[in-house]
Structures are given as structure tokens and as C-alpha cells.
Protein backbone atom coordinates (compact mmCIF):
# COMPACT_ATOMS: atom_id res chain seq x y z
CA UNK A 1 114.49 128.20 96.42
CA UNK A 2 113.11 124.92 94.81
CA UNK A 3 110.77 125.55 92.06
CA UNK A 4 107.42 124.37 92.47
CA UNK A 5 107.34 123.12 88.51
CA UNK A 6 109.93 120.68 89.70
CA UNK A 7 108.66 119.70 92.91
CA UNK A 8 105.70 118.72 91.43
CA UNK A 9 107.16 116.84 88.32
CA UNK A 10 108.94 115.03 90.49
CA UNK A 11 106.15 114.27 92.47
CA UNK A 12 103.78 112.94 89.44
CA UNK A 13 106.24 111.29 88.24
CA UNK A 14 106.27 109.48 91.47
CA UNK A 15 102.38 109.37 91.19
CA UNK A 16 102.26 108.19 88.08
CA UNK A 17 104.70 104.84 89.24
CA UNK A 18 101.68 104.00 92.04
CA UNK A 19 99.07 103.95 89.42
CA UNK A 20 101.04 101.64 87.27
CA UNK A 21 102.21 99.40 89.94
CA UNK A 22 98.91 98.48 91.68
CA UNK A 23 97.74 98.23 87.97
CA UNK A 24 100.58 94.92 87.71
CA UNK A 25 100.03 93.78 91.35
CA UNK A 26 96.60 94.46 92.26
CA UNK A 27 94.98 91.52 89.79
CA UNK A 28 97.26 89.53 90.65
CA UNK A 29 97.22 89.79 94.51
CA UNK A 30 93.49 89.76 93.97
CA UNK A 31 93.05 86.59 92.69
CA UNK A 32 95.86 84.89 94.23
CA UNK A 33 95.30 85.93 98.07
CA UNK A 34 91.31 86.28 97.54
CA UNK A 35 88.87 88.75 98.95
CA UNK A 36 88.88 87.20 102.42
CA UNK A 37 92.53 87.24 102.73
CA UNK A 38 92.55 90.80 101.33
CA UNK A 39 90.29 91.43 104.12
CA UNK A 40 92.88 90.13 106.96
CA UNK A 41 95.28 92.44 105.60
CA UNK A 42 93.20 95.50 105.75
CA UNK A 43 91.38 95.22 108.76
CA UNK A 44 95.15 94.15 110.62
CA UNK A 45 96.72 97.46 108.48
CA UNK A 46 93.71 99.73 109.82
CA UNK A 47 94.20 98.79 113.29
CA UNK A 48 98.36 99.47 112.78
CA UNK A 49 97.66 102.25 111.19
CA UNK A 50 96.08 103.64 114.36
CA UNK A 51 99.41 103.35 116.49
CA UNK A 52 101.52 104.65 113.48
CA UNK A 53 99.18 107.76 114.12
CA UNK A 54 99.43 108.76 117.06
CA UNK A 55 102.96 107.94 116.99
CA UNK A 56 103.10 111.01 114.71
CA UNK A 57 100.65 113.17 115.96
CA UNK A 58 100.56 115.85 113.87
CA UNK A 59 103.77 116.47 112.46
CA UNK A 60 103.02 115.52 108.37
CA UNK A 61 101.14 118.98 108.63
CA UNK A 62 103.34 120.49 111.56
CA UNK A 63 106.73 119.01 110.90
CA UNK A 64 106.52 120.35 107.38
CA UNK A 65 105.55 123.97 108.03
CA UNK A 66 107.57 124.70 110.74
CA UNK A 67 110.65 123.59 109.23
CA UNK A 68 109.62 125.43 105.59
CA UNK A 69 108.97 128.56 107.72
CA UNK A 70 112.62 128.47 109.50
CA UNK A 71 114.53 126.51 106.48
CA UNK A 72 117.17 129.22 105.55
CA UNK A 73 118.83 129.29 108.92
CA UNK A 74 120.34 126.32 109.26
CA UNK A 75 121.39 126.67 112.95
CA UNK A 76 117.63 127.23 113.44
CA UNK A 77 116.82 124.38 111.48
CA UNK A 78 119.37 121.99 112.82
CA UNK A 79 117.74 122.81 116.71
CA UNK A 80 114.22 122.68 115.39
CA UNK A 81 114.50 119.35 114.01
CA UNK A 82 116.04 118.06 116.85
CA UNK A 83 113.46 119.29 119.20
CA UNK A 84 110.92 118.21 117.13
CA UNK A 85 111.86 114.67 116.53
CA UNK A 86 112.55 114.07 120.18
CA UNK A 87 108.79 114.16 120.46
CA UNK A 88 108.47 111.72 117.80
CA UNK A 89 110.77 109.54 119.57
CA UNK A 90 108.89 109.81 122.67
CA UNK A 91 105.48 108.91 121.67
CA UNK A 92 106.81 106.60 119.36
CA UNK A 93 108.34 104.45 122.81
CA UNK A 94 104.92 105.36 124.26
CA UNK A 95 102.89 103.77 122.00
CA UNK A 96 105.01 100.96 120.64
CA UNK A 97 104.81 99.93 123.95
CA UNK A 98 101.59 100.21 124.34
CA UNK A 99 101.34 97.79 121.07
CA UNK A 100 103.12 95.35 122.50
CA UNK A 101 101.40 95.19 126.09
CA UNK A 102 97.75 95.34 123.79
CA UNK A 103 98.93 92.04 121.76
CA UNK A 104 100.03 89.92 124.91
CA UNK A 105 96.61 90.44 126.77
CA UNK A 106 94.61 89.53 123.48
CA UNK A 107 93.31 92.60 123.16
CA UNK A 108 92.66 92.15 119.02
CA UNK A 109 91.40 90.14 117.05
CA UNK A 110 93.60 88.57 114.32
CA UNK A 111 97.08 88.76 116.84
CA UNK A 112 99.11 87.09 114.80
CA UNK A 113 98.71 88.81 111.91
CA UNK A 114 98.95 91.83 113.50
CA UNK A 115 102.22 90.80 115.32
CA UNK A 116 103.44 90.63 111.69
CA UNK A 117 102.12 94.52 111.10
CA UNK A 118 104.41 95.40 113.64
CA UNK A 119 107.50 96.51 111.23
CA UNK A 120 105.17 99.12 109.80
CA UNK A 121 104.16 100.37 113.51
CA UNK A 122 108.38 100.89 113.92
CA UNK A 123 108.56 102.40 110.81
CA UNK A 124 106.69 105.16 112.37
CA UNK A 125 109.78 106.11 115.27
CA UNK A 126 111.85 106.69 112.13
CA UNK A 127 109.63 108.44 109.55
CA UNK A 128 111.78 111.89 108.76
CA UNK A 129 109.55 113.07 105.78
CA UNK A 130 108.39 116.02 106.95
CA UNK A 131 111.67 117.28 107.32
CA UNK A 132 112.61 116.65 103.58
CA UNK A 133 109.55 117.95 102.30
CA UNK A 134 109.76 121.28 104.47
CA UNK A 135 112.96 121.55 102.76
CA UNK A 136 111.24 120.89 99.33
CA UNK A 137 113.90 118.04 98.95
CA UNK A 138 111.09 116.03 96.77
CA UNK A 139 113.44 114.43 94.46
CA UNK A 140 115.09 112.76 97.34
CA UNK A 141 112.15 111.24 99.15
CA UNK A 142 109.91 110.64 95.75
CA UNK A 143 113.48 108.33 94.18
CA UNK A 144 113.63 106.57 97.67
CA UNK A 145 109.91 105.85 97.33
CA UNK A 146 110.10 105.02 94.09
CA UNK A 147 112.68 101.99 94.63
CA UNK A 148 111.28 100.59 97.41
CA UNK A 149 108.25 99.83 95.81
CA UNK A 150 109.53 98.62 92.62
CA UNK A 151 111.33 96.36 95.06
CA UNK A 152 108.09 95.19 97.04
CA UNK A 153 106.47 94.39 93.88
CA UNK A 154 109.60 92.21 92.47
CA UNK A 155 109.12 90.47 95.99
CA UNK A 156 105.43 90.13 95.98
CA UNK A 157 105.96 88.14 92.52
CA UNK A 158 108.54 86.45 93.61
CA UNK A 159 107.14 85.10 97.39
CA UNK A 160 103.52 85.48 97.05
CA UNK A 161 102.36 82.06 95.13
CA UNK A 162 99.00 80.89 96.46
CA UNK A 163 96.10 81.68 99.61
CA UNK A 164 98.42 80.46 102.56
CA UNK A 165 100.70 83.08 101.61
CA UNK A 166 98.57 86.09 103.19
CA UNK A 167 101.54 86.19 105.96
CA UNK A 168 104.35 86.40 103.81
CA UNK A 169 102.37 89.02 102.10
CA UNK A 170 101.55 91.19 105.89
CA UNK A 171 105.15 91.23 106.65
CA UNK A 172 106.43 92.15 102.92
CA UNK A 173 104.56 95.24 102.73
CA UNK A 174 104.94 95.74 106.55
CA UNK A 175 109.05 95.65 106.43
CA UNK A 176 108.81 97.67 102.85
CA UNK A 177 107.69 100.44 105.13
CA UNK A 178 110.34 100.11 107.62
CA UNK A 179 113.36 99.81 104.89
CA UNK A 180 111.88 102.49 103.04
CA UNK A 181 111.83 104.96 106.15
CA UNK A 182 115.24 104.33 106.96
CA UNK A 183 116.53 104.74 104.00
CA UNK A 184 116.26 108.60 104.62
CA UNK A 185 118.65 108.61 107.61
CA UNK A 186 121.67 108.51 105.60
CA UNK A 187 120.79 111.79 103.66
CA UNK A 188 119.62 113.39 107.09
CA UNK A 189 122.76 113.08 109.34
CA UNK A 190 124.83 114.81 106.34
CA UNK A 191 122.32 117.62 107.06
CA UNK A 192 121.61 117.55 110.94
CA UNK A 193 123.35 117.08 113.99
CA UNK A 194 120.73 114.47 115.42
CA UNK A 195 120.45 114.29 118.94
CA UNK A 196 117.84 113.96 121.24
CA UNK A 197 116.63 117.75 122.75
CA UNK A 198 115.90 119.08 126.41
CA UNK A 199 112.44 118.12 127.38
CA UNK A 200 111.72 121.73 128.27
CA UNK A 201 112.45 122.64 124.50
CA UNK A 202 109.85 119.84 123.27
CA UNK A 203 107.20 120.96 125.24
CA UNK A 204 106.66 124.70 123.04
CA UNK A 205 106.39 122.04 120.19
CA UNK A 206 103.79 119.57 121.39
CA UNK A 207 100.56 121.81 121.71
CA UNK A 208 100.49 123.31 118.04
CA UNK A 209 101.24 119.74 117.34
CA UNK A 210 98.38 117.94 118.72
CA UNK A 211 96.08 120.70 117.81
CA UNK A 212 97.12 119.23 114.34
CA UNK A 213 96.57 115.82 115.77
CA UNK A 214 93.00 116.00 116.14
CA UNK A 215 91.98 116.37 112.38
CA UNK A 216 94.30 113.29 111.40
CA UNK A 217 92.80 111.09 114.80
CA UNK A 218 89.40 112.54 113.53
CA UNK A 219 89.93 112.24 109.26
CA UNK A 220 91.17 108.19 110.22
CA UNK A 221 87.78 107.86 111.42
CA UNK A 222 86.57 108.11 107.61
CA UNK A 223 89.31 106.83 106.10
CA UNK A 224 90.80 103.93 108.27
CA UNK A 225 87.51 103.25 110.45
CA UNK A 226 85.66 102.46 107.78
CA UNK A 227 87.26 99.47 107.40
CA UNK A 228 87.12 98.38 110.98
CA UNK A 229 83.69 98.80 111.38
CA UNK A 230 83.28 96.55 108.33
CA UNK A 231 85.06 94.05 109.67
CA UNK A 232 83.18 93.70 113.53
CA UNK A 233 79.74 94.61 111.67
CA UNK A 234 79.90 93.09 108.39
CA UNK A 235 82.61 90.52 106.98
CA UNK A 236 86.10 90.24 105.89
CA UNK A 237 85.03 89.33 102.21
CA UNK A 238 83.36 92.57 102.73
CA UNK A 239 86.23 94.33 103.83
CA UNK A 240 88.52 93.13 100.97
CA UNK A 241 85.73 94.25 98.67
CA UNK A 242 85.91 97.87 100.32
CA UNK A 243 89.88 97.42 100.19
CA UNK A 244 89.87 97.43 96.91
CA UNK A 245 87.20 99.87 95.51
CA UNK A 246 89.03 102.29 97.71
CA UNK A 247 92.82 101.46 95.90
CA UNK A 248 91.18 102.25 92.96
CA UNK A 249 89.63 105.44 94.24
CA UNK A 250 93.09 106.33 95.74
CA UNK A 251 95.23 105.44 92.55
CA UNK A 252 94.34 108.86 90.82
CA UNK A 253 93.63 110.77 93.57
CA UNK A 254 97.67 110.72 94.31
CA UNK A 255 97.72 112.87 91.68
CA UNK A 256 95.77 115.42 93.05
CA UNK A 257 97.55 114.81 96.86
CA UNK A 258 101.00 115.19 95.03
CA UNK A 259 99.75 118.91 94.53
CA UNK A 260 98.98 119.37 97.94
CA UNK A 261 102.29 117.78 99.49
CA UNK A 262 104.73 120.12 97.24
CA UNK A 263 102.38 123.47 97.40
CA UNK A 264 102.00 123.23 101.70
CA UNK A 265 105.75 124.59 102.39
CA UNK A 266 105.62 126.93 99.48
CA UNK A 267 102.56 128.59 100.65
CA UNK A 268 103.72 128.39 104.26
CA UNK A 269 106.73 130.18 102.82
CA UNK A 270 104.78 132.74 101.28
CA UNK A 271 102.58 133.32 103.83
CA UNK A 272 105.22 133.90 106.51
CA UNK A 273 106.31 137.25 104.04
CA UNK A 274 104.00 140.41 104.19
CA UNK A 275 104.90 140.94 100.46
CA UNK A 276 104.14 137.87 99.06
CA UNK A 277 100.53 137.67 100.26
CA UNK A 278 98.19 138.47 96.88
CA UNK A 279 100.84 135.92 94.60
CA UNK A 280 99.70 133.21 97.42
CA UNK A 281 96.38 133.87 96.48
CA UNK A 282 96.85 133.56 92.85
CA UNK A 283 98.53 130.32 93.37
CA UNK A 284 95.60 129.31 95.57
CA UNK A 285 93.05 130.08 92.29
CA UNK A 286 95.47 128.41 89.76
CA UNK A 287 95.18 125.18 91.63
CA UNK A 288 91.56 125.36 92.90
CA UNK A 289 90.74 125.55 89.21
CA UNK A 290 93.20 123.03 88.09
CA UNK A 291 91.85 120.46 91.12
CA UNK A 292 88.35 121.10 90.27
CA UNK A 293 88.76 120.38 86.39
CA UNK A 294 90.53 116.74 87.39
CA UNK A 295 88.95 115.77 90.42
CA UNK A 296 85.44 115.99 88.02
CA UNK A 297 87.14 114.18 85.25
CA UNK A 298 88.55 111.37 87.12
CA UNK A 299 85.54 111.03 88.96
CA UNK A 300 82.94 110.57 86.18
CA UNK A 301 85.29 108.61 84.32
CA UNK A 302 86.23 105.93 87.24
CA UNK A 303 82.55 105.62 87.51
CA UNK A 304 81.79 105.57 84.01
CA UNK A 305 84.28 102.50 83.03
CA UNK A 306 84.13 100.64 86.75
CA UNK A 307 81.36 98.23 84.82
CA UNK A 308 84.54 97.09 82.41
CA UNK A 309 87.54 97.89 84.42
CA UNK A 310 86.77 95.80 87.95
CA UNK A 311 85.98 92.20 85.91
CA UNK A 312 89.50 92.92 84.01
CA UNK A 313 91.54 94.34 86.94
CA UNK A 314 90.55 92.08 89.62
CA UNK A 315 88.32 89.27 88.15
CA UNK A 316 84.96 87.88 88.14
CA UNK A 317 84.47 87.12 91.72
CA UNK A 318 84.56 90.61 92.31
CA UNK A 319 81.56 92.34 90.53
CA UNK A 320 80.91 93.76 93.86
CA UNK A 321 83.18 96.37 93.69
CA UNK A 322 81.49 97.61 90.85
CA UNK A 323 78.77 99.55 92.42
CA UNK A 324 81.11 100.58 95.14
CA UNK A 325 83.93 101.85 92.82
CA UNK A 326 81.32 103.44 90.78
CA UNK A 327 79.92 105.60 93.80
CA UNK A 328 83.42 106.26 96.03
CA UNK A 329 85.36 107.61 92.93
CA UNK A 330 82.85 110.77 93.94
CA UNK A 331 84.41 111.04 96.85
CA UNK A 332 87.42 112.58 94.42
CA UNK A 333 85.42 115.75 93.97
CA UNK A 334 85.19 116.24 97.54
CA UNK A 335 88.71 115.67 98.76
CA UNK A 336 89.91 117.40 95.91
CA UNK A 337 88.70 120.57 96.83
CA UNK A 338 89.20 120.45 100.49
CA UNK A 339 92.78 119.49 100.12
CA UNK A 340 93.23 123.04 98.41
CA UNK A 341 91.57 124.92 101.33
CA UNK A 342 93.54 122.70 103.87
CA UNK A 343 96.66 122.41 102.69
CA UNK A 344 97.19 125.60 100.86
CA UNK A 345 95.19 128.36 103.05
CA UNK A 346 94.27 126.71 106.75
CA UNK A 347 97.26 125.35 107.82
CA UNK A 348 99.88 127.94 106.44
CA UNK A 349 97.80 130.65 107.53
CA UNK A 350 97.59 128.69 111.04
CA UNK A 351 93.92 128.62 110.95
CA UNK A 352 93.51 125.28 112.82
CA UNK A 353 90.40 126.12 114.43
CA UNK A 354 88.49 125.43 111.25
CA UNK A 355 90.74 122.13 110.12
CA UNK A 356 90.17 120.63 113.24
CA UNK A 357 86.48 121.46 113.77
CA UNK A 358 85.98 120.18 110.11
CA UNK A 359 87.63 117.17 110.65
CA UNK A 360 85.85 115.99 114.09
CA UNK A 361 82.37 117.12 112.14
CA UNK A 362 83.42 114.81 109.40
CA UNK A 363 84.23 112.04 111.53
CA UNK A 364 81.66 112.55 113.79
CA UNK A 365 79.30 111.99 110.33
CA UNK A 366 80.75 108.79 108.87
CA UNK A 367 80.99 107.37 112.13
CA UNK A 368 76.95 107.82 112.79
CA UNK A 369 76.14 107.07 109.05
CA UNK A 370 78.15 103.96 109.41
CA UNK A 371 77.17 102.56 112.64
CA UNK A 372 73.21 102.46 111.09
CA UNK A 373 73.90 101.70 107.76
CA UNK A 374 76.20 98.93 107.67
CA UNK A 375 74.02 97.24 109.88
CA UNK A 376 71.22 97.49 107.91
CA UNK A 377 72.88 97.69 103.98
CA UNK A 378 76.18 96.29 104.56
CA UNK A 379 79.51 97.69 102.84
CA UNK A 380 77.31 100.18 100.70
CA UNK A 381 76.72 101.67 103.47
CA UNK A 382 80.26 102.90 104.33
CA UNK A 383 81.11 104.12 100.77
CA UNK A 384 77.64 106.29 101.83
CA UNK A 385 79.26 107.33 104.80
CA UNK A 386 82.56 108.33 103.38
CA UNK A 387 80.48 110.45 101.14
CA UNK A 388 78.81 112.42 103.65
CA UNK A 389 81.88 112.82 105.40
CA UNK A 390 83.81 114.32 102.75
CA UNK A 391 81.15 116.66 101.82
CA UNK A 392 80.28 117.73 105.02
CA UNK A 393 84.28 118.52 105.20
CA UNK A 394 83.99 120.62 102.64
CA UNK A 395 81.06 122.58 103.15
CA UNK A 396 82.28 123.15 106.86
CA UNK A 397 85.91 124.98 105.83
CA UNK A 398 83.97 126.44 102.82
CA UNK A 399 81.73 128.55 104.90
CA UNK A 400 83.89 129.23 107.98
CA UNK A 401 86.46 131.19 105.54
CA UNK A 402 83.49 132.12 102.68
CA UNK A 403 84.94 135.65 102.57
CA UNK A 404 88.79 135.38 102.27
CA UNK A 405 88.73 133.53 98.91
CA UNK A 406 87.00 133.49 95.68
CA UNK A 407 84.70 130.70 96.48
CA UNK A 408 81.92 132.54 94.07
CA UNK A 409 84.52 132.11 91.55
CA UNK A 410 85.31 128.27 92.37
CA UNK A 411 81.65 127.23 92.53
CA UNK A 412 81.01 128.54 89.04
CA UNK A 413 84.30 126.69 87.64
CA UNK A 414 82.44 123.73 89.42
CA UNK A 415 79.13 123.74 88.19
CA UNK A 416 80.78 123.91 84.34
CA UNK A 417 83.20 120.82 84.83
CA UNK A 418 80.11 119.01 86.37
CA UNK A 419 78.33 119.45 83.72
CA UNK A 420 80.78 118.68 81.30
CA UNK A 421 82.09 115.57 83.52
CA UNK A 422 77.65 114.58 83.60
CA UNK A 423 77.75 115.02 78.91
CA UNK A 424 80.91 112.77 79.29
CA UNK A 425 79.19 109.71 81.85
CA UNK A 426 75.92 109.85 79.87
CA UNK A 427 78.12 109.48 76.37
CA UNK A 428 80.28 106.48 78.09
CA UNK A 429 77.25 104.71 79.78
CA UNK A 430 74.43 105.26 77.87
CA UNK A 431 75.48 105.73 73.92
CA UNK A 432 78.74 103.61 74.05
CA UNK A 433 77.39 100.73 76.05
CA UNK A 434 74.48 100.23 73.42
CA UNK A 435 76.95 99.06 71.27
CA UNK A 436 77.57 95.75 73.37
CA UNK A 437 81.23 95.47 72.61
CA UNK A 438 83.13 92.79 74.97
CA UNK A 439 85.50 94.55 78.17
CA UNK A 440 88.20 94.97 76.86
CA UNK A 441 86.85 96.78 73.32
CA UNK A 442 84.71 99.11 75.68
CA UNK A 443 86.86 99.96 77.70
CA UNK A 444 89.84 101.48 75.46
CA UNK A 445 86.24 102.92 74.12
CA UNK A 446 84.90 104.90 76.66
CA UNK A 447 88.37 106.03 78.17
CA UNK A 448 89.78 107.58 74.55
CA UNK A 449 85.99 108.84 73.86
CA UNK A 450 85.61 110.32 77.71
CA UNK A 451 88.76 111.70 77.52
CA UNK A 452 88.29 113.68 74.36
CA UNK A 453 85.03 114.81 74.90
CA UNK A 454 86.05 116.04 78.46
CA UNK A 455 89.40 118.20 77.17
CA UNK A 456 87.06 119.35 73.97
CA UNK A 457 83.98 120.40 75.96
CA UNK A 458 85.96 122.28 78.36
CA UNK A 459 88.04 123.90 75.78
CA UNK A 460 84.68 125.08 74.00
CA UNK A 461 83.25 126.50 77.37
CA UNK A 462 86.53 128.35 78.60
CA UNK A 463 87.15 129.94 74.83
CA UNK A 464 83.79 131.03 74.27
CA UNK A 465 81.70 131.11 77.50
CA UNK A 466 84.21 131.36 80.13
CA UNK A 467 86.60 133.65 79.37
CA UNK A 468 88.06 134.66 82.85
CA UNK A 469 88.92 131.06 82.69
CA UNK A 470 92.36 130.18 84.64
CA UNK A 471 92.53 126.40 83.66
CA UNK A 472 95.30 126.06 80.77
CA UNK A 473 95.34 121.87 81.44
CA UNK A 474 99.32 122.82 82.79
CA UNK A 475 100.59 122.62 86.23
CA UNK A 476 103.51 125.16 84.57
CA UNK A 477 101.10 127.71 85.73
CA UNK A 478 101.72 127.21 89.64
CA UNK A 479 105.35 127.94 89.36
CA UNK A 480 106.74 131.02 90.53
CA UNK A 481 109.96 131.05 88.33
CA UNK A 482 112.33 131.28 91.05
């Protein structure tokens, strides 16, 4: 059995690359393309996103349970997959079509730029990741990753000289999707037998499948919405300016996703044997308390050094994002601790009453919030919404399971990092900014100072205050040493 040290190594490593290549592209895209042209892209990616979607349903969360829960048969395996990615195909032909009769009646706006997203909506008939990461094959899928985007960035360099170049730059990332996905199909027919299944096989797959569906339609509203609502209500400038405050949000939180993606099949795994229950649960506390401790630290500190960070990572003529960096980095708290209930209790234990409901309350939220606040406060008003949203995601799954896990337990390991993460913001923004040092200066300030202050304070409080304390700052703790 893969090890979950490894599987997670390999996936921060992969982390890691897509903070540091959005760190070398980002400025540069920024100022080259400009926030309106940033804005084109977005709002066309949003609206692809959509048909990539439902083109997959569910099967991220269903794809890789089912096939960790059945993975040591391999004549079991070889059917499931097959069954299962004959409904891929299907709705993938559904809704590709779909694309294509939408774009010749006019239905969008923007239809030639979306034309050019239309690599990324294929991509989506040939997207096998679930089944390598039910496998716990990470190393594969994290090195494919890995070289496509090194490529994409060579060719965004390369291509991507001034403003008129905003359609070279749709269909780059567009077909990097596309190459990227296909590039798994050589490693999967050495492993499968692909061929498309009976219909009457598919059809036991497709309603645990869409029950999964719902959450992802539902958690897009919050996460891929936003950005279309911007766009009809507000402006494209304003959408690029959302595009990027959210980047920045997402570059660290891929840290705390990478977490999420190895620890689903292990915990479906465990789950799925009577015996194994109470070391699930352990594994569940290791990482709740792990999450918690760097969801608050990279949240206070994103906000905290936003004021020097946005001038020097994307330029002047986008002080904007300041404010809305500085407020959606919070959002890292949230998702952080949901993606532990979600992804490591609801859906290996099958309780996809309470995703689902979550997700449709959450959506249901930062679709309302947005719809009166844009209108009336612009872009800030989204980054409110996605607030909400995430909290009310939380709270929901928090209290519908409130009894099966040691929430008591994770709100106390909360309240100590927030306080902690609060002595570290008010040290970076109020002490360290009264020294009126230039950007760059300040910022290697306030990110060695936050840092160190953060690690020492918590140190102090789990020696001598919090001695039940689980946190040892090392994901070593998660593996089970098989």
C-alpha cells in the first residue's frame, strides 16, 4: 500500500512548483496582458469551466473512492473503470455538443474567445485522474503536472509579448490542459483494458455520482460564479482584479488541498475495514490540527504583507487588489477546515446528505450576498460573499456531524492559533510598518518576523499551556508506516 508520507511529499512538492510559477508568470502576465484582458480570460474560463463540470459530474470525489475501495482486485478494477468512464464519455458528447450548438446561436458573450476555451472543455472527455489517485499513483500524475506547466510557462514567455496577445494566451493555457490530460493515457492502457461498458452497467454508477454532482454544480457557484456575476454586474477590469486576489489566495491554499487529495482514498480505504476505524480517526485529528495551525498562519500573513506584496507582484495599477487580497486570504481558514470534514469523514463514510446540503446552502448564500452587493459595492462585495459562503459551509457539516468527532477539541486548537495568527498581524501591521521601510525591505520584514513569531508563539502555548497538543509542525505524523 502507498504510504501516505510519500503521497503527500510528492504532492507538496508539486504544490510548492505552483506557488513558484505564478510567482515568475503572474507579474509578468499582469502587466503585459492588463487587468481588462485578465478579465476576458476569466470570465471566458468561468463559463468553460461550467461545461468541463458537468462533463464530470461527480467523479473527482466518486471516481476516486470507488476505485480506492475496490483497488486490490484488479479484475474488479479493470470493469469498474470501464463502466465508470463510459459515463464520462457520454456526458462528455452530451455536453460538448451542447457547447458547440450554444456558440453558433450567440448564446455568450465574448464567442470568440470562448471558441478558443474550447481545448480545455475536451480536455474534460479525457481527464483519467481519479483513477490514478484512487490508486494512490501520485507520483505519476503530480511529474505529468509538473512538466506541463513548466512547459506553459516557457511558452507564455516565449509567445505572450504585448495586449493583443490575450488570444494566444486563451488557447496556450486552454491546449496545456488538453496535452496535459492526455498525457495519462499512455500509463492507463498498460493498466486497463479500456473499452466502452454496457449501458445497463453505467446506470448503478450514475446516481451515487450525481448525488456527488450537486455539491461541485453548487460549490462553482462560490467559486466560479463569482466571477461571472462580476463580469454582467460590474466590469472586466473588475473581474481581472478579482482574478488575481483569488490566485494569490489559491497559491497556498494548494498546500492545504494537496492534503486532502492524497488522504480521500486512504481514509476511504480505512473506512471500508471494521478494524481500522479508531486509526481513521486519529488521522482525522492529526490533520484537523495540522490544517488549522496553517490555514491561520497563511491567512494572517497573506493579509498582513498584501499592502507590500500586490505593488511588487503585479504592479502599481493594481492597488486594488490590496484590500481584496487582504480580506479573501480569510477565506483559507474556512476551506481549510471543511476540506478535512469533507474529504476525510463525509465522503468516505458516504455521508453525502450533509456535503450536498452544505454545498447548495453555501451557494445558495454567495449567490444572494452577491446579487445585492455587487450592485451596490462592486467587487468587494463578492470577496464578502465568498466569505459567507465558506463559513456558512463550515458551520453547516460542523453541526450536522457535532457528535462523531472531536470538534470541542478542534475549536479550542482554533481559538489558540487565532490568537496567535491576531499577536502575529498586529506585530506585522502595526509595529513593523511604523518603521516606514520601502516594499521590498518590509516585506522580507514582516514575512521572516511573522514567521518566527507564529512557530515561537505556538511552540510556547503547546509546551506549556497546551499539552494534549497533536501539532508537531510534520506531516510525518499522518503516515501509517505501511
Amino acid at each position: 500500500m502507498k504510504s501516505v508520507k510519500k503521497n503527500y511529499i510528492y504532492n507538496v512538492l508539486y504544490q510548492i512548483l505552483t506557488i513558484i510559477l505564478p510567482l515568475i508568470t503572474a507579474p509578468y502576465v499582469a502587466r503585459v496582458l492588463g487587468a481588462e484582458n485578465t478579465g476576458i480570460y476569466s470570465y471566458t474560463h468561468s463559463i468553460a469551466q461550467y461545461f468541463v463540470i458537468l462533463i464530470m459530474l461527480g467523479l473527482n470525489n466518486y471516481g476516486n473512492k470507488y476505485i480506492a475501495a475496490i483497488r486490490d482486485n484488479h479484475e474488479e478494477l479493470n470493469k469498474a473503470f470501464n463502466e465508470i468512464y463510459t459515463m464520462q464519455f457520454i456526458t462528455g458528447i452530451i455536453f460538448i455538443g451542447a457547447f458547440i450548438v450554444l456558440q453558433l446561436l450567440n448564446c455568450f458573450n465574448d464567442t470568440f474567445y470562448l471558441w478558443l476555451q474550447f481545448p480545455f472543455i475536451l480536455s474534460a472527455i479525457f481527464d483519467v485522474n481519479w483513477f490514478f489517485f484512487g490508486t494512490e499513483e501520485f507520483k505519476l500524475t503530480v511529474t505529468r503536472n509538473s512538466v506541463i506547466k513548466i512547459l506553459t510557462i516557457i511558452a507564455t514567455f516565449a509567445f505572450i509579448k504585448e495586449s493583443s496577445d490575450i488570444s494566444k494566451y486563451v488557447l496556450l493555457l486552454s491546449s496545456g490542459m488538453l496535452i496535459s490530460n492526455l498525457c495519462l493515457w499512455p500509463f492507463l492502457v498498460r493498466k486497463i483494458k479500456v473499452r466502452l461498458a454496457k449501458l445497463s452497467d453505467v446506470k448503478k454508477h450514475f446516481k451515487e455520482n450525481i448525488i456527488l454532482f450537486i455539491p461541485v454544480i453548487a460549490t462553482s457557484i462560490y467559486t466560479v460564479m463569482d466571477k461571472i456575476m462580476i463580469g454582467f454586474m460590474s466590469t472586466m477590469q473588475d473581474v481581472g482584479y478579482y482574478e488575481y486576489s483569488e490566485r494569490i489566495k489559491n497559491i497556498p491554499l494548494g498546500l492545504i488541498n494537496a492534503l486532502g487529495t492524497v488522504m480521500l482514498p486512504r481514509m476511504s480505504n480505512l473506512f471500508a475495514k471494521k478494524e481500522e476505524q479508531e486509526k481513521a480517526i486519529q488521522s482525522i485529528n492529526y490533520s484537523m490540527e495540522f490544517i488549522l495551525w496553517l490555514s491561520v498562519a497563511l491567512a494572517f500573513g497573506i493579509s498582513s504583507v498584501s499592502k507590500e506584496f500586490i505593488p511588487l507582484f503585479l504592479g502599481n495599477d493594481y492597488q486594488e487588489c490590496i484590500k481584496l487580497t487582504s480580506l479573501l486570504s480569510f477565506a483559507i481558514i474556512f476551506i481549510g477546515y471543511a476540506n478535512v470534514i469533507r474529504t476525510q469523514y463525509l465522503i468516505p463514510k458516504s455521508k453525502n446528505k450533509i456535503y450536498v446540503t452544505s454545498s447548495i446552502i453555501g451557494a445558495l448564500v454567495n449567490f444572494i450576498v452577491n446579487y445585492f452587493l455587487i450592485k451596490s459595492i462592486g467587487v468587494i462585495g463578492a470577496v464578502i460573499g465568498t466569505l459567507i459562503a465558506e463559513l456558512s459551509v463550515a458551520l453547516f457539516q460542523t453541526i450536522s456531524i457535532y457528535h462523531e468527532l472531536a470538534f470541542k477539541r478542534y475549536f479550542m486548537c482554533l481559538t489558540k492559533y487565532l490568537l496567535v495568527g491576531t499577536i502575529m498581524y498586529v506585530i506585522n501591521v502595526s509595529l513593523l510598518e511604523a518603521l516606514a521601510l520601502n516594499y521590498i525591505y518590509m516585506l522580507i520584514l514582516k514575512i521572516i518576523t511573522g514567521s518566527l513569531v507564529y512557530v515561537i508563539l505556538t511552540m510556547l502555548i503547546n509546551t506549556f499551556i497546551d499539552k494534549k497538543s497533536i501539532i508537531n509542525i510534520s506531516i510525518l505524523k499522518l503516515s501509517n508506516k505501511h
